[in-house]
Protein backbone atom coordinates (compact mmCIF):
# COMPACT_ATOMS: atom_id res chain seq x y z
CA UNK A 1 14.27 -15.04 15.42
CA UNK A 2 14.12 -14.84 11.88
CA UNK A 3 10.89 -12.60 9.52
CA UNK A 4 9.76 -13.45 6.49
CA UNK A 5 8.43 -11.48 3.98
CA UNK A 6 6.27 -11.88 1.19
CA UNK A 7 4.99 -9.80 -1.56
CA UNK A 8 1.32 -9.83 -1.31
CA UNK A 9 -0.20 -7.29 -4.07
CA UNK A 10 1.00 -4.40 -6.22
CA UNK A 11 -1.50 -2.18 -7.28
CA UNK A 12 -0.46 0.37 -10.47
CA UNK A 13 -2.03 3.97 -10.55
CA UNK A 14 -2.03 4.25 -14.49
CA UNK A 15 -3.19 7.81 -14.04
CA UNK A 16 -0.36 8.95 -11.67
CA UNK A 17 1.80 7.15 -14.07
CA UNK A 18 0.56 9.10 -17.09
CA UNK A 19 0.60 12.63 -15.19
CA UNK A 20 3.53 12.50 -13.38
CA UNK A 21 6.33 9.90 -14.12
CA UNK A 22 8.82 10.10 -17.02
CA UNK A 23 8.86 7.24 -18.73
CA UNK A 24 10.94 4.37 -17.61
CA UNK A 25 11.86 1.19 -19.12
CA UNK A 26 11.82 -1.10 -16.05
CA UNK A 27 10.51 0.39 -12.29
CA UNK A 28 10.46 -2.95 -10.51
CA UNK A 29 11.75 -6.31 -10.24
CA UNK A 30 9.59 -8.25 -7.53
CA UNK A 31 6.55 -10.34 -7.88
CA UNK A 32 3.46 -11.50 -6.05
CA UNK A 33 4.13 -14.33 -3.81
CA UNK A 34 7.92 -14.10 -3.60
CA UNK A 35 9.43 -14.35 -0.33
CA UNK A 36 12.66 -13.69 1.61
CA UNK A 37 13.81 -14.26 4.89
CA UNK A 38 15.91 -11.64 7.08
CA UNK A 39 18.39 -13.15 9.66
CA UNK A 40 19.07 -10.91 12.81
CA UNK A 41 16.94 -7.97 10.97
CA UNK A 42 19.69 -8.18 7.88
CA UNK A 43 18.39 -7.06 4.65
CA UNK A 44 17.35 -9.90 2.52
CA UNK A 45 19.67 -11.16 -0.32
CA UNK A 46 17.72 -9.50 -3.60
CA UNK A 47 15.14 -7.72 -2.25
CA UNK A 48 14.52 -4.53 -2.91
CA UNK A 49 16.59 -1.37 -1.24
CA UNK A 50 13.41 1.01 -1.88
CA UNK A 51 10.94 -1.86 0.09
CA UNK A 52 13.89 -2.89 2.73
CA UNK A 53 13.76 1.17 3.79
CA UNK A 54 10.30 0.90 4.29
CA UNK A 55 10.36 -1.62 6.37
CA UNK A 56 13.17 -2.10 7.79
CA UNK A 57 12.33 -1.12 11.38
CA UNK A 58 8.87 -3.33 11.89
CA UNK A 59 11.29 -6.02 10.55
CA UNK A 60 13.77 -5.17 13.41
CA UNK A 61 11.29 -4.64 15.79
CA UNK A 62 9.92 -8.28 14.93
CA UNK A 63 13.23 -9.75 15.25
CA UNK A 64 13.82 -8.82 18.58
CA UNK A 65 10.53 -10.20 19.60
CA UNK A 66 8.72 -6.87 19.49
CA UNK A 67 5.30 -7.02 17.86
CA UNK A 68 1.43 -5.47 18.49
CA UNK A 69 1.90 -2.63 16.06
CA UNK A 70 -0.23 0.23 16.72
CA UNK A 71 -2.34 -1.42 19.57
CA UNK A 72 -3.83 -4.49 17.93
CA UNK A 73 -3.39 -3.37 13.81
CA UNK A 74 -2.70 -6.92 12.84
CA UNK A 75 -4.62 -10.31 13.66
CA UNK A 76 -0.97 -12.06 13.96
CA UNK A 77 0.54 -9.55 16.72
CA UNK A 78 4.50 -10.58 15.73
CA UNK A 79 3.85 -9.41 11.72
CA UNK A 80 2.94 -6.02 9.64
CA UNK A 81 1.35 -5.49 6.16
CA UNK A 82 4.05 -2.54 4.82
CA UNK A 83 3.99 -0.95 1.56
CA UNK A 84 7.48 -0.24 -0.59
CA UNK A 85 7.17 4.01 -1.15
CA UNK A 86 7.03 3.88 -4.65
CA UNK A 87 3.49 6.04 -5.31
CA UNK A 88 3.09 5.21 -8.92
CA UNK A 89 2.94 0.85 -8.32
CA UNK A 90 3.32 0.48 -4.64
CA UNK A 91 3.86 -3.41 -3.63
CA UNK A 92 1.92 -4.76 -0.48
CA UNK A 93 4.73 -7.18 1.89
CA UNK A 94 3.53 -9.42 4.64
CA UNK A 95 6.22 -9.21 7.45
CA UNK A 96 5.69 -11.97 10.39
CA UNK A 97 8.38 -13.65 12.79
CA UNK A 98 8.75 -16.91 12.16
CA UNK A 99 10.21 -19.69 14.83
CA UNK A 100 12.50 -21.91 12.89
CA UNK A 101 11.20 -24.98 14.47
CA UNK A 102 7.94 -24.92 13.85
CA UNK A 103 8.35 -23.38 10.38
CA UNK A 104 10.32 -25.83 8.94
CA UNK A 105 13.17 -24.07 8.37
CA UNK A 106 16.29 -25.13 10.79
């Protein structure tokens, strides 16, 4: 089974930004509606290390056919809504199996 993942939403915290972070050039690289697909629970070619750690085991879990997060959390059973750990512009990713048949993708 294969899980794709798509960035949903980042939201910025301006005021975190301004109180706590030293200023940095460039903090991140993805964008809203990009997607990847992990084979076998494999980290996805380009995606982000700091996101892939934070979700690495739902994705996992997913692959191996393991789903119903936290007793009913998600409409779609087999998928997650995660959040990368960066607290100053966190990005939203939709995780959800996907059956290479019916998606399309052989």
């Amino acid at each position: 089974m294969k899980v794709r993942i798509t960035a949903v939403r980042q939201t910025v915290y301006p005021d975190l930004i301004a109180k706590y972070e030293n200023p940095i050039e460039h903090a991140c690289d993805v964008t809203e509606g990009q997607q990847w697909i992990s084979v076998d629970g494999k980290q996805p070619e380009g995606m982000c290390p700091s996101a892939w750690l934070s979700m690495r085991e739902f994705v996992e879990s997913l692959v191996k056919g393991e789903g119903n997060f936290f007793d009913g959390w998600m409409k779609n059973p087999m998928s997650a809504m995660i959040s990368c750990n960066d607290g100053f512009r966190p990005f939203s990713f939709y995780i959800e199996a996907i059956d290479d048949k019916i998606d399309g993708k052989q």
